[in-house]
N, C-alpha and C. Protein backbone atom coordinates (compact mmCIF):
# COMPACT_ATOMS: atom_id res chain seq x y z
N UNK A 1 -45.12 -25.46 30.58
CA UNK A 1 -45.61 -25.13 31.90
C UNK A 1 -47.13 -25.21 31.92
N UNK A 2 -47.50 -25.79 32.99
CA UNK A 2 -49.56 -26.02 33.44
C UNK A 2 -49.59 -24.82 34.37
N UNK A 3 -50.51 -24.43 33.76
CA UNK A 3 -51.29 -22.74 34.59
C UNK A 3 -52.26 -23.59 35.77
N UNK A 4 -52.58 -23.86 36.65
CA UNK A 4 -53.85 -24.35 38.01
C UNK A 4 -53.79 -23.41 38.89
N UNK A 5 -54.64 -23.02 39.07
CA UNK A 5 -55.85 -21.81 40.22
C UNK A 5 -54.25 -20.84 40.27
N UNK A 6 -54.43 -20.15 39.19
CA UNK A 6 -53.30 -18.91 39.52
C UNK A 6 -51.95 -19.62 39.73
N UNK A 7 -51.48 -20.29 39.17
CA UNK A 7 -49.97 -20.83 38.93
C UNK A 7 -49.64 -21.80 38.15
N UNK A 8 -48.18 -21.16 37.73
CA UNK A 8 -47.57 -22.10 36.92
C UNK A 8 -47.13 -22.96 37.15
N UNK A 9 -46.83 -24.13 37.04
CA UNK A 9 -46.05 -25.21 37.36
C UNK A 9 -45.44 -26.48 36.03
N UNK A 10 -44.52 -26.59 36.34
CA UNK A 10 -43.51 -27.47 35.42
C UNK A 10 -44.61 -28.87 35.45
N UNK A 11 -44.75 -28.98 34.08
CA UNK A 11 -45.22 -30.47 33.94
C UNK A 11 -44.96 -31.55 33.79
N UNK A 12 -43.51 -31.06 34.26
CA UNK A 12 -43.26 -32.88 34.96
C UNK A 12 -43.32 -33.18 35.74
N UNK A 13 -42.32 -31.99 37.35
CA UNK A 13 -42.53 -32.35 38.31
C UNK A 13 -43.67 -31.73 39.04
N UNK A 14 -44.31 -30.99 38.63
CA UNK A 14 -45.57 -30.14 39.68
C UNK A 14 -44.36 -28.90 40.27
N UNK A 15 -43.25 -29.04 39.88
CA UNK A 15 -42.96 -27.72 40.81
C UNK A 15 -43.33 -26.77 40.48
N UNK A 16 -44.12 -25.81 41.16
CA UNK A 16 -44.97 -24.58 41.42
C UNK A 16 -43.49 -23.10 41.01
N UNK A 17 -44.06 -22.91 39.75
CA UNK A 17 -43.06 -21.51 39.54
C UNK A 17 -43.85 -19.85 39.51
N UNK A 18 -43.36 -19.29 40.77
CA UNK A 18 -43.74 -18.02 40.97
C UNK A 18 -43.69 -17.04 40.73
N UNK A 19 -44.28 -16.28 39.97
CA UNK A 19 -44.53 -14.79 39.08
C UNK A 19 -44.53 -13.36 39.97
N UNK A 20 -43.30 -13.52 40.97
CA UNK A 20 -43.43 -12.61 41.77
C UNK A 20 -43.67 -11.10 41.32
N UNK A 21 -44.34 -9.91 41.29
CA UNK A 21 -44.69 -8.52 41.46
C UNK A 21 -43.12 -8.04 41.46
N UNK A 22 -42.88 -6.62 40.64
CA UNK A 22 -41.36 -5.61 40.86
C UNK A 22 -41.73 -5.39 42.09
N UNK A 23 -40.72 -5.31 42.68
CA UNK A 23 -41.00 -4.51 44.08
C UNK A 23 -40.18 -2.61 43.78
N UNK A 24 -41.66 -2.04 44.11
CA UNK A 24 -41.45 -0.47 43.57
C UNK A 24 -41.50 0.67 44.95
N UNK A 25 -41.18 1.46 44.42
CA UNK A 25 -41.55 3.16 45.52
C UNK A 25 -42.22 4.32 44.77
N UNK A 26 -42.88 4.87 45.28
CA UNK A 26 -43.60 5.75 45.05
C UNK A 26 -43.56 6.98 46.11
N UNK A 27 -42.92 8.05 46.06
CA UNK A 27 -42.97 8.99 46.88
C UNK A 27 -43.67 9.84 46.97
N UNK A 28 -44.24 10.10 47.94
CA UNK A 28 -45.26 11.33 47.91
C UNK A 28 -44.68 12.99 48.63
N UNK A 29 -44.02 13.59 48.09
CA UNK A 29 -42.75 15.02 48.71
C UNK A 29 -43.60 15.76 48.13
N UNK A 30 -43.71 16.92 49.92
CA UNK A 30 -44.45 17.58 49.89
C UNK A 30 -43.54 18.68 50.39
N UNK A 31 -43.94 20.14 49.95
CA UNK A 31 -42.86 21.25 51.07
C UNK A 31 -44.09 22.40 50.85
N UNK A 32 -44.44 22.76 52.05
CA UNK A 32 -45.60 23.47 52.56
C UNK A 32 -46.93 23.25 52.09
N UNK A 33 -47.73 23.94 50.99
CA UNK A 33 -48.78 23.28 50.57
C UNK A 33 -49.11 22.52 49.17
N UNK A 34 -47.78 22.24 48.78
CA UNK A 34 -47.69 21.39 47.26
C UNK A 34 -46.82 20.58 47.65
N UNK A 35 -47.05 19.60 46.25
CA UNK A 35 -46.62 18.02 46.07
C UNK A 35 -46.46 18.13 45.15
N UNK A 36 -44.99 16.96 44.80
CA UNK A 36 -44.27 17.26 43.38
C UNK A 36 -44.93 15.81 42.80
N UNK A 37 -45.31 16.29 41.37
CA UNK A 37 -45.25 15.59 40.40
C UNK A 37 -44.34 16.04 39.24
N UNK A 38 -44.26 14.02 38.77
CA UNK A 38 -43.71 14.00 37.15
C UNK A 38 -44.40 14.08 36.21
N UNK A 39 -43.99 14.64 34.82
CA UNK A 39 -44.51 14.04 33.55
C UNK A 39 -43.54 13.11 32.70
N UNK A 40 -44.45 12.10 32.81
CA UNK A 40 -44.00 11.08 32.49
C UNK A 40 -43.12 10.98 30.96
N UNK A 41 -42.57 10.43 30.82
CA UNK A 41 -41.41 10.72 29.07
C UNK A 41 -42.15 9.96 28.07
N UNK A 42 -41.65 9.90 26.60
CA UNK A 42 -41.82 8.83 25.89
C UNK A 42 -42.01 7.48 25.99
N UNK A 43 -41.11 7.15 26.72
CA UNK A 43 -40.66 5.86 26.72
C UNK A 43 -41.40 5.17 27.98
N UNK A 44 -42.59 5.54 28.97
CA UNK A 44 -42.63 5.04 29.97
C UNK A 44 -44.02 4.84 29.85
N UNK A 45 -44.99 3.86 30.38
CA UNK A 45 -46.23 3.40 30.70
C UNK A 45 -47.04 4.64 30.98
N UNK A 46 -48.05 4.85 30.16
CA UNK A 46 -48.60 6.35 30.30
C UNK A 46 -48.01 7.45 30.17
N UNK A 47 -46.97 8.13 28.76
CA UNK A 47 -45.98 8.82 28.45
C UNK A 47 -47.46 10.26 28.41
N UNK A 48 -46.89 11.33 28.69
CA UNK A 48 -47.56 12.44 28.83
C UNK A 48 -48.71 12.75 30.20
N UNK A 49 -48.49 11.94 31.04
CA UNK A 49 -49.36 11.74 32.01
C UNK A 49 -48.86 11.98 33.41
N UNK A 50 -49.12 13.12 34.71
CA UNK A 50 -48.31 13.34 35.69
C UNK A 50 -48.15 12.16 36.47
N UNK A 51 -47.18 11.75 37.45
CA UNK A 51 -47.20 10.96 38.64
C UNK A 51 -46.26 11.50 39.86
N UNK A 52 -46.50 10.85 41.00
CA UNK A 52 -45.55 10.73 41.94
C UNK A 52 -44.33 10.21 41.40
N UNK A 53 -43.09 11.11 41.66
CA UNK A 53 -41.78 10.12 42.06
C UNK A 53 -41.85 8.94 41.92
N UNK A 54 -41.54 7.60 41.11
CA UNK A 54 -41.53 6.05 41.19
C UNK A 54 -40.57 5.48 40.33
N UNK A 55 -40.08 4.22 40.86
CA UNK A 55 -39.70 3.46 40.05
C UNK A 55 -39.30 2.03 40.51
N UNK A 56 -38.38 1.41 40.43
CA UNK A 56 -38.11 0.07 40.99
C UNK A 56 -36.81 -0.68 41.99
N UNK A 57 -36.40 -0.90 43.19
CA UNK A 57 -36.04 -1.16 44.03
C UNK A 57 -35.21 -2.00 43.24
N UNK A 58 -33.77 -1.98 43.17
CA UNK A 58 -32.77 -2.39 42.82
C UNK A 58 -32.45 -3.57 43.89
N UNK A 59 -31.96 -4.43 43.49
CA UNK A 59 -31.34 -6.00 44.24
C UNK A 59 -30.73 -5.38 45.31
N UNK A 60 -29.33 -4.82 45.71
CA UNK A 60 -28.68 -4.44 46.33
C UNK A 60 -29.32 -2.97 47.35
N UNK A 61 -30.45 -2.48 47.29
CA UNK A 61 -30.87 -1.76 48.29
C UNK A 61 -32.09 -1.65 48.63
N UNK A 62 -32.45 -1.14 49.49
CA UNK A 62 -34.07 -1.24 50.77
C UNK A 62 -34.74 -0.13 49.74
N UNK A 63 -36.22 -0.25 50.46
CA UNK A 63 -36.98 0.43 50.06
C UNK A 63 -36.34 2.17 50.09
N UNK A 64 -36.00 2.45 51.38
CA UNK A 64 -35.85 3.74 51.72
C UNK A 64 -34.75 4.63 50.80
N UNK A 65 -33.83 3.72 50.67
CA UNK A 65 -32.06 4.02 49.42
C UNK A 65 -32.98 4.03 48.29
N UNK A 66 -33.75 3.41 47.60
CA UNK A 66 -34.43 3.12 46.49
C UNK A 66 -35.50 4.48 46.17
N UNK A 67 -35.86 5.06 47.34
CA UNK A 67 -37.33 6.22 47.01
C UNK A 67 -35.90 7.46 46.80
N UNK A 68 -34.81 7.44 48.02
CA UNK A 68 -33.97 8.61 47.62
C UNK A 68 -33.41 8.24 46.30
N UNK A 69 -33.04 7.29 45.71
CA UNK A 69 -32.18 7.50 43.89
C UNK A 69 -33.22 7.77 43.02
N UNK A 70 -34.38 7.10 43.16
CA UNK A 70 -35.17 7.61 42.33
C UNK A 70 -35.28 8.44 41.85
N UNK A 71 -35.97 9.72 43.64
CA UNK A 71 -36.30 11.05 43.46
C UNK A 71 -35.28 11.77 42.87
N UNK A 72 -33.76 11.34 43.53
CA UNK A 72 -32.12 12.26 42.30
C UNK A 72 -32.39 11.81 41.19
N UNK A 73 -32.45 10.76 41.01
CA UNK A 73 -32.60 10.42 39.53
C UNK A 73 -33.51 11.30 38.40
N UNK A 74 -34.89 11.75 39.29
CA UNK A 74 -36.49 12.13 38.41
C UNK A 74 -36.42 13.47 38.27
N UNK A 75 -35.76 13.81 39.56
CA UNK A 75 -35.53 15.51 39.77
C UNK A 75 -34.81 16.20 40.47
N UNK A 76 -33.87 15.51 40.67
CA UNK A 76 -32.48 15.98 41.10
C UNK A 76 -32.16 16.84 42.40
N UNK A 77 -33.88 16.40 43.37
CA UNK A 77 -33.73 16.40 44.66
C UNK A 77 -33.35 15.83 45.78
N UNK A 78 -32.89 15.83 46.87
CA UNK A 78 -32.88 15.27 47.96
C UNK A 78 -33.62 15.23 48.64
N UNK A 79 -34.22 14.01 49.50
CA UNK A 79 -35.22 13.77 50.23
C UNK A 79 -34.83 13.77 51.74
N UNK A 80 -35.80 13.94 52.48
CA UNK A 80 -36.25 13.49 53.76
C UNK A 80 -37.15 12.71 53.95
N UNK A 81 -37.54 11.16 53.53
CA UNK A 81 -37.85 10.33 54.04
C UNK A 81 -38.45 10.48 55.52
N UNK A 82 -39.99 10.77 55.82
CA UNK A 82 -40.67 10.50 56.53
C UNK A 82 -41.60 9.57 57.25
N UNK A 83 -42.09 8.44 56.50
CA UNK A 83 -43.33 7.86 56.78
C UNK A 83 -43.55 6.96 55.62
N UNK A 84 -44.07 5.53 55.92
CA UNK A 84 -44.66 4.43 54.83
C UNK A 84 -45.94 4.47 54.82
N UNK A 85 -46.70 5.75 53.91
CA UNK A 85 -48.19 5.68 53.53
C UNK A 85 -49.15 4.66 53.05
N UNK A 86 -48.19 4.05 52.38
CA UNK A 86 -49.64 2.69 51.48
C UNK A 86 -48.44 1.86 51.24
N UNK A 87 -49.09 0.78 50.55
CA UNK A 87 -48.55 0.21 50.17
C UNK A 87 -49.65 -0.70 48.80
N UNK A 88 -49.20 -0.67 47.58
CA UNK A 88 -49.66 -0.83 46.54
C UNK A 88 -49.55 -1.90 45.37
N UNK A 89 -50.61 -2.60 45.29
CA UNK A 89 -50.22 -3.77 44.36
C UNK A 89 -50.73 -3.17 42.90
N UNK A 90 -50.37 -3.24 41.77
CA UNK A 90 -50.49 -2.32 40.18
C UNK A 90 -50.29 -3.89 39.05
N UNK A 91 -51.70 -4.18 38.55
CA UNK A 91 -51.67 -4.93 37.30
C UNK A 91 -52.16 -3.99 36.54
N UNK A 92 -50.63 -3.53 35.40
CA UNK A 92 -50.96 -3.21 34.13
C UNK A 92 -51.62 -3.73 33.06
N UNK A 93 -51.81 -2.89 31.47
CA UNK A 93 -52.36 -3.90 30.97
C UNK A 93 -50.84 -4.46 30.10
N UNK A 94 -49.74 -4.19 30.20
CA UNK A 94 -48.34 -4.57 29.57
C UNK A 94 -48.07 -5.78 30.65
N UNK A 95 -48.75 -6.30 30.86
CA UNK A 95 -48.55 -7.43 31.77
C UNK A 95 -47.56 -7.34 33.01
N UNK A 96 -47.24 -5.84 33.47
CA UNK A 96 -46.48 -5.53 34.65
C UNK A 96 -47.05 -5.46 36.00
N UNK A 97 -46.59 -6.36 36.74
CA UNK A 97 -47.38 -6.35 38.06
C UNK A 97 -46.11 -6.01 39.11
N UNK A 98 -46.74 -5.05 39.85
CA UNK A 98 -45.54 -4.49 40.88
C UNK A 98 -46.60 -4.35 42.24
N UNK A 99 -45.65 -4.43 43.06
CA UNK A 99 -46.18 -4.07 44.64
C UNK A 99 -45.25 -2.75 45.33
N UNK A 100 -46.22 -1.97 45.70
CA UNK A 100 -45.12 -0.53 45.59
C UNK A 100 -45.28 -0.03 46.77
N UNK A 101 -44.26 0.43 47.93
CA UNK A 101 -44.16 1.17 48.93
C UNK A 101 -44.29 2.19 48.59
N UNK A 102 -45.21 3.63 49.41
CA UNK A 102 -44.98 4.62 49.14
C UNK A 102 -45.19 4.72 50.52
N UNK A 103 -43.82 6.11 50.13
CA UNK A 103 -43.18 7.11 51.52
C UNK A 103 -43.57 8.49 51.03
N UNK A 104 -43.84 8.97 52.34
CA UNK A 104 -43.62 10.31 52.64
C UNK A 104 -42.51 10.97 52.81
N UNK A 105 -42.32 12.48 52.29
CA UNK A 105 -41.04 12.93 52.23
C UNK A 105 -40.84 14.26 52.53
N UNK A 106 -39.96 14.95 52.76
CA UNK A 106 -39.56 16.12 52.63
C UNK A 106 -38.69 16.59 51.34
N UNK A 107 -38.50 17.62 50.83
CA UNK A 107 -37.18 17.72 50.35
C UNK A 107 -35.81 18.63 50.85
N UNK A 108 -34.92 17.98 50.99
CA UNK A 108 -34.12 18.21 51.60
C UNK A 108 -32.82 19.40 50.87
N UNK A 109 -33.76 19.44 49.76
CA UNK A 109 -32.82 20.40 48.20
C UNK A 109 -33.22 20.98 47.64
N UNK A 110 -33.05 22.16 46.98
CA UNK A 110 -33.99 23.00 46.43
C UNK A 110 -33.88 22.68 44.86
N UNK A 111 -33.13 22.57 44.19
CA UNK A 111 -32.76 22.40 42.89
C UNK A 111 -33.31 21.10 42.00
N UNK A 112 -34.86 21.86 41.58
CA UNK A 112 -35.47 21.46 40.98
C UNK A 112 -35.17 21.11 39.63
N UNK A 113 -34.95 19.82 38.98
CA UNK A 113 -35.11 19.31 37.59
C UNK A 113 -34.75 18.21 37.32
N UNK A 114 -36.05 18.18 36.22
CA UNK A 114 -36.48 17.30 35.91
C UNK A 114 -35.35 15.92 35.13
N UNK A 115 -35.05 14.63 35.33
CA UNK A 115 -34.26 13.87 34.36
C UNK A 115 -35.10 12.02 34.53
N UNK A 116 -33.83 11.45 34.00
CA UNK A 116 -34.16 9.97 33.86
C UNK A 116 -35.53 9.97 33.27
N UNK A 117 -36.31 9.46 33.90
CA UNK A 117 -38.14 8.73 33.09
C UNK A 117 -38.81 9.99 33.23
N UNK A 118 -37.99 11.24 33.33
CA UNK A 118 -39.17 12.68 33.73
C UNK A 118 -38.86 13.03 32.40
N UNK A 119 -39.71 13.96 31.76
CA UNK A 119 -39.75 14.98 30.67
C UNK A 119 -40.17 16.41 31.61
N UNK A 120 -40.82 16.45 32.65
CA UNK A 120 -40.83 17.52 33.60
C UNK A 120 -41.03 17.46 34.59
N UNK A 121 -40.76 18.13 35.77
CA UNK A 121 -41.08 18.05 37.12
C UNK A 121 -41.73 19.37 37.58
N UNK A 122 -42.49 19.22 38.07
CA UNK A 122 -43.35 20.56 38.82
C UNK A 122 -44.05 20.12 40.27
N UNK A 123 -43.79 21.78 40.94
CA UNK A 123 -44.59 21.62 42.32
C UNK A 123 -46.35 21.93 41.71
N UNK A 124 -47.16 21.35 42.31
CA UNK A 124 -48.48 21.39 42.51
C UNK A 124 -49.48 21.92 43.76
N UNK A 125 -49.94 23.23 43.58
CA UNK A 125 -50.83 23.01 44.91
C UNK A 125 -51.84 21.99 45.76
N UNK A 126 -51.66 21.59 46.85
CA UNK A 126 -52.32 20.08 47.27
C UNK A 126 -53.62 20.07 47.11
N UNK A 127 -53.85 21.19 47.37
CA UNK A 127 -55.46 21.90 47.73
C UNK A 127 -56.29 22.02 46.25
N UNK A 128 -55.74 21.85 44.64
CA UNK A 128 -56.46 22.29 43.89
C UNK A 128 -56.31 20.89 42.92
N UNK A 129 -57.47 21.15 41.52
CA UNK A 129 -57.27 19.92 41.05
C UNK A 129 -55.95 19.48 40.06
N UNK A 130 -55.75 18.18 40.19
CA UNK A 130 -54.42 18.05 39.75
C UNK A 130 -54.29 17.84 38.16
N UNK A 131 -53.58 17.89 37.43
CA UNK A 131 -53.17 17.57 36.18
C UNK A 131 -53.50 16.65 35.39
N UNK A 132 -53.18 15.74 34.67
CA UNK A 132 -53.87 14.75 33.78
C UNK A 132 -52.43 13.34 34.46
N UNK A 133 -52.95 12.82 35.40
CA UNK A 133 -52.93 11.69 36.28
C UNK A 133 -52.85 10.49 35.49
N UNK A 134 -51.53 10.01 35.52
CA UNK A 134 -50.90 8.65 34.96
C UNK A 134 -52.10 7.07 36.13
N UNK A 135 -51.62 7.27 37.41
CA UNK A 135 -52.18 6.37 37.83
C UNK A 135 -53.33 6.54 39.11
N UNK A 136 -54.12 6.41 38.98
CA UNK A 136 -55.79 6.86 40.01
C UNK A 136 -54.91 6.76 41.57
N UNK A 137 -53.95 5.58 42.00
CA UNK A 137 -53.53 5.22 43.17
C UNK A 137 -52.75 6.36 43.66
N UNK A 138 -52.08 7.14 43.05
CA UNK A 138 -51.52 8.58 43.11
C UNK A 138 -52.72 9.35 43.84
N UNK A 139 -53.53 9.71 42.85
CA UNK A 139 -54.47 10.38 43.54
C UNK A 139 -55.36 10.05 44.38
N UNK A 140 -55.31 9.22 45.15
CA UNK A 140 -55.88 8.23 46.09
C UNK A 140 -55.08 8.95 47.46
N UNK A 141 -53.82 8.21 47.10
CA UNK A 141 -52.80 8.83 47.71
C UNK A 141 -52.40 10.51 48.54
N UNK A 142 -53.28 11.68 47.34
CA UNK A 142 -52.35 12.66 47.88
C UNK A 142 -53.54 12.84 48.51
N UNK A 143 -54.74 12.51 47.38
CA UNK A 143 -56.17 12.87 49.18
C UNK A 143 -56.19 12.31 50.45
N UNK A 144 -55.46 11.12 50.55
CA UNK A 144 -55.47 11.20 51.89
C UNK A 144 -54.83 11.53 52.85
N UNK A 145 -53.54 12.15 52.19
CA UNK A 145 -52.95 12.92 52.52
C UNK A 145 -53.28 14.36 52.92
N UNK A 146 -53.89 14.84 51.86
CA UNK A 146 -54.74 16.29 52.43
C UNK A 146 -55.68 16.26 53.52
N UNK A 147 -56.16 14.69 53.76
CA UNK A 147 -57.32 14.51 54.90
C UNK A 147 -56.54 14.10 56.13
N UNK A 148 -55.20 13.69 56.23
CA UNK A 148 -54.75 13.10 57.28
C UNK A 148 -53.12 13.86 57.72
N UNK A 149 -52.72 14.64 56.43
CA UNK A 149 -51.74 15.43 56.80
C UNK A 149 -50.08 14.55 56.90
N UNK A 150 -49.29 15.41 57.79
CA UNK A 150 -48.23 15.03 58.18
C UNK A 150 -48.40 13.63 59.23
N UNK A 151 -49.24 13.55 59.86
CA UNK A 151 -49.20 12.42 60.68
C UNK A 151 -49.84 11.29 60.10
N UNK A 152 -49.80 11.19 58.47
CA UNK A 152 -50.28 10.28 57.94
C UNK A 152 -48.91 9.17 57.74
N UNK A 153 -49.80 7.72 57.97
CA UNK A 153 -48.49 6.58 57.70
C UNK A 153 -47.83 5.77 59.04
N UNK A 154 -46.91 5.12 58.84
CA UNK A 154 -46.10 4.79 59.99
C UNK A 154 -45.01 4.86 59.79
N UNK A 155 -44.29 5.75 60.86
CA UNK A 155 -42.90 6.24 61.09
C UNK A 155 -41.65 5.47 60.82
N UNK A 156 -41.13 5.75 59.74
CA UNK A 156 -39.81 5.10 59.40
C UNK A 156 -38.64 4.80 60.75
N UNK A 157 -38.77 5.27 61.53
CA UNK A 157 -38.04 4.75 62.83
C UNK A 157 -38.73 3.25 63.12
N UNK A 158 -39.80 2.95 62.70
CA UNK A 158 -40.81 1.58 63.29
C UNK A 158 -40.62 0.65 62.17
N UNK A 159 -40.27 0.66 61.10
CA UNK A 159 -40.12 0.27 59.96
C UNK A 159 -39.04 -0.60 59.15
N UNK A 160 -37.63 0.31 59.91
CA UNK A 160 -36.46 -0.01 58.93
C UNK A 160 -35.84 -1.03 60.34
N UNK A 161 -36.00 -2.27 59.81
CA UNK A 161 -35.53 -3.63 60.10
C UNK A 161 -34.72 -4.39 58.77
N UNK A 162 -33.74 -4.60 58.90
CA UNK A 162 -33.06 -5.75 58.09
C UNK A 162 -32.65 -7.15 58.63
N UNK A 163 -32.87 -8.34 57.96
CA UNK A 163 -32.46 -9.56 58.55
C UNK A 163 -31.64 -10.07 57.61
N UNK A 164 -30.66 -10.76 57.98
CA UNK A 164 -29.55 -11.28 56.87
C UNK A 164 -29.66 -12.51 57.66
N UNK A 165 -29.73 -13.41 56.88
CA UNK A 165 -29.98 -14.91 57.01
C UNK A 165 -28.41 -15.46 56.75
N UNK A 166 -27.76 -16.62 57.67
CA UNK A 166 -26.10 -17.07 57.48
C UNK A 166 -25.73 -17.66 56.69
């Protein structure tokens, strides 16, 4: 394969082969004046380091199905899905490049704990400084959240469109 201005392509025919980004979620669940973070496990990109709720959007479902398994998956909550805050492109240095929706949330469950890529889960006050921070875009994230609140984002009623092609 020939690498030219940011792509690969087959050197025989020029066909152009594309290195598409994971497509990820990142949740930001908040219930009164804290936001839950993970600590990250052994086994995961920055192991000992807090984050938002994240992981990767499975073939078979949308962004929105994808932020709720996660969050059961990380900490064995249920969400309320509120709002699409950012949206995030992430070059690691493990050569992982993802483009990541993050939603706003409620939780819809009380039964906190931690599993899957978590070693722990904890609520955080929004208002104070946070923990030892896996990725800066997190904390990007919850400040502008503290500056813009609940009416931060655009409303998942405006959002959730599907097209199925015949």
């Amino acid at each position: 394969m020939l690498r030219g201005e940011n792509q690969l392509r087959c050197g025989i025919c020029g066909h152009v082969i594309y290195g598409q980004p994971s497509p990820c979620v990142s949740i930001l669940i908040v219930s009164g004046n804290n936001v839950l973070l993970g600590l990250r496990g052994d086994t995961q990109i920055k192991p000992g380091k807090w984050c938002l709720p994240c992981g990767h959007i499975e073939r078979d479902e949308d962004f929105i199905c994808a932020a709720a398994r996660e969050v059961l998956e990380e900490t064995n909550l249920h969400i309320q899905p509120i709002s699409v805050i950012n949206v995030v492109t992430n070059h690691f240095a493990n050569d992982i490049h993802s483009l990541v929706v993050v939603l706003l949330a409620r939780p819809s469950s009380a039964d906190l704990k931690a599993g899957d890529d978590l070693a722990q889960a904890a609520w955080f006050p929004i208002d104070r400084l946070y923990p030892d921070m896996a990725f800066q875009a997190d904390i990007h994230i919850i400040e502008q959240y503290r500056k813009y609140g609940a009416s931060f984002g655009i409303p998942l009623s405006q959002t959730r469109s599907v097209f199925f092609e015949p």
